[in-house]
Protein backbone atom coordinates (compact mmCIF):
# COMPACT_ATOMS: atom_id res chain seq x y z
CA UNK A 1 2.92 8.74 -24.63
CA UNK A 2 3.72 5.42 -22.56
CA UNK A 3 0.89 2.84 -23.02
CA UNK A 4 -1.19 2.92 -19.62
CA UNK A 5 -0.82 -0.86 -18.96
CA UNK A 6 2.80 -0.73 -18.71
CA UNK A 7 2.55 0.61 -15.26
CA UNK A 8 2.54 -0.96 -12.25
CA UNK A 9 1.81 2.04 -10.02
CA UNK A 10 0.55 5.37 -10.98
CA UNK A 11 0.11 8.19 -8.47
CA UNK A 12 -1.23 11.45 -9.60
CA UNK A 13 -1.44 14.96 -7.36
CA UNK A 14 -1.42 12.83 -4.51
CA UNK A 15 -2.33 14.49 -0.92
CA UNK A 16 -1.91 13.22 1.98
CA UNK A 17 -2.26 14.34 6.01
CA UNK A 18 -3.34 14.12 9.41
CA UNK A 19 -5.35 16.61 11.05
CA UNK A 20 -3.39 20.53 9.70
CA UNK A 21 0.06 18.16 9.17
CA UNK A 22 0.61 17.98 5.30
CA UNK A 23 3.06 14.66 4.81
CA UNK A 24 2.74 14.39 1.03
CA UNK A 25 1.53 17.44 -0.66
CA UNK A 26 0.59 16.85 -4.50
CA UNK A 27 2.97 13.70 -5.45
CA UNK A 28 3.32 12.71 -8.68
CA UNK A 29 4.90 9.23 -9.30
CA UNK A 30 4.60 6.03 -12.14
CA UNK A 31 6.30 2.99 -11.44
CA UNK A 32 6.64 0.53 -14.62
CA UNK A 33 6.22 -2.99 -14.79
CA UNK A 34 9.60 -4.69 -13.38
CA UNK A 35 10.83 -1.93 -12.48
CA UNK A 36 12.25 -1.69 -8.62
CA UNK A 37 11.71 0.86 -7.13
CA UNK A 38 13.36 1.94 -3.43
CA UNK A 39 12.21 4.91 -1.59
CA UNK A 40 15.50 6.81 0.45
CA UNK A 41 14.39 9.70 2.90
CA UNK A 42 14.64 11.36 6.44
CA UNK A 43 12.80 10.05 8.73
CA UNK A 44 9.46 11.36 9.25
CA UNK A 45 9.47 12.08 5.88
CA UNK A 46 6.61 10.04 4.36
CA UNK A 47 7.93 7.12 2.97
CA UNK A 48 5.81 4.43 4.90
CA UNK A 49 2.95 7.36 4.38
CA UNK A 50 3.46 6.94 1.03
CA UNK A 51 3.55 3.56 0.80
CA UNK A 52 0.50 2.68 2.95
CA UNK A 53 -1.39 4.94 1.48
CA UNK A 54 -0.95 3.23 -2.19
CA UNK A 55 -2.17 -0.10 -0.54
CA UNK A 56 -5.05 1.56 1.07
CA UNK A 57 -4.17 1.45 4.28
CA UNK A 58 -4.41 5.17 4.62
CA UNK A 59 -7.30 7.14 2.82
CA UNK A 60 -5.76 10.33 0.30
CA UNK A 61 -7.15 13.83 1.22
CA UNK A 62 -7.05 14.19 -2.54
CA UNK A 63 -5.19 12.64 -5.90
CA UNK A 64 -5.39 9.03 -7.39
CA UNK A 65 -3.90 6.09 -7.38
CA UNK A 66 -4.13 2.82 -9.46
CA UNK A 67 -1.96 -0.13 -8.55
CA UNK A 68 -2.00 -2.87 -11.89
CA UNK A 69 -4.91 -1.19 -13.53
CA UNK A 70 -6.89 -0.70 -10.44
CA UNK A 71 -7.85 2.16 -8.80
CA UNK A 72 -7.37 1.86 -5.26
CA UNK A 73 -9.41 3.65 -2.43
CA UNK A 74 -9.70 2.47 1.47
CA UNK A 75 -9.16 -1.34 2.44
CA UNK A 76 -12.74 -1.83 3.12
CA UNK A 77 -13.41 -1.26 -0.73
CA UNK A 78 -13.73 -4.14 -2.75
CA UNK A 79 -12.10 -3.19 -5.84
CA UNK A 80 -8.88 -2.50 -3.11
CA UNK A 81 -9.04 -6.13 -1.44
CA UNK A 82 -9.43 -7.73 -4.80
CA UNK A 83 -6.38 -6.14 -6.03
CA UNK A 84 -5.00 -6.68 -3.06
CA UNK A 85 -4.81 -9.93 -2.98
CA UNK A 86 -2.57 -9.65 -5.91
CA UNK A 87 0.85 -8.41 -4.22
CA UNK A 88 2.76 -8.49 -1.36
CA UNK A 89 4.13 -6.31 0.95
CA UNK A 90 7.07 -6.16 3.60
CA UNK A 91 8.01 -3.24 5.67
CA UNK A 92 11.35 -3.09 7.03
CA UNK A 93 12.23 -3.25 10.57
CA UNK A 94 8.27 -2.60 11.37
CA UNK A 95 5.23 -4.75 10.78
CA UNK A 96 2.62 -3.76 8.21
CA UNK A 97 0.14 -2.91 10.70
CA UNK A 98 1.73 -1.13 13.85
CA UNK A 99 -0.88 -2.75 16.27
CA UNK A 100 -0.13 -6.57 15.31
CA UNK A 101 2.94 -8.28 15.45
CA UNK A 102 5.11 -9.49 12.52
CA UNK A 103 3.80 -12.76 13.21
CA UNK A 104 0.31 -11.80 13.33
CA UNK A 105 1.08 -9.72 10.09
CA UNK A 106 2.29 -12.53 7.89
CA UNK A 107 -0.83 -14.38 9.20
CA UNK A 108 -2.92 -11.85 8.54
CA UNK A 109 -3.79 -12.12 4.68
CA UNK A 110 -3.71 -15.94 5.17
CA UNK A 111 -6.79 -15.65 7.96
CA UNK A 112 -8.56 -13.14 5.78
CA UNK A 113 -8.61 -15.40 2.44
CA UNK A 114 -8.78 -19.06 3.64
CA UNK A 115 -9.70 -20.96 6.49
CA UNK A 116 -6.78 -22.22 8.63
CA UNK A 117 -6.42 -23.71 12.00
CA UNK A 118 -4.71 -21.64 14.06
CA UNK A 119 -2.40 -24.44 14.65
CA UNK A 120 -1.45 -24.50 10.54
CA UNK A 121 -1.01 -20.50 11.26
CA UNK A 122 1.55 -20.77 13.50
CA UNK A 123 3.55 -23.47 11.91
């Protein structure tokens, strides 16, 4: 049995939805330390689901997931913005949160952690 701490991601009977709409029903999935991993799939069929979900971004109907040891609930959890602030995400041809631009995206972790002018921001 693989040691734990040699994985970077674990996912474990993962569910995920919106209202009746099932997108991930019961996922398993470990990712190892330095390993790269790329996820290939129709659209619409729950790769960005998947992915915000692991960073908390979207809350599981049911299953766990730990990212470096942690285990990760909602973004308002601390244990979630702690670990957080240890990687770094980039969506392709989308920003990380629909509502903000990718400007105001790659800003956004450098608002919430230190205090910048908004001048220094947009340089």
């Amino acid at each position: 049995m693989p040691d734990p701490a040699s994985f970077a991601i674990r996912v474990r009977d993962l569910v995920v939805g919106f209202g009746k709409r099932v997108v991930i029903d019961h996922l398993a999935l470990d990712v190892r330390r330095g390993e790269i991993l790329g996820l290939v799939g129709a659209s619409g069929g729950g790769k960005s689901v998947l992915m915000r979900t692991i960073i908390g971004l979207i809350p599981p109907q049911s299953g766990a997931i730990e990212v470096m040891g942690v285990t990760i609930g909602s973004t308002h959890e601390r244990r979630t913005q702690a670990a957080a602030g240890r990687w770094g995400i980039l969506f392709q041809q989308g920003a990380l949160f629909s509502s903000l631009t990718v400007r105001q995206n790659v800003q956004f972790p450098l608002r919430e952690n230190l205090v910048l002018s908004d001048a220094l921001l947009d340089e």
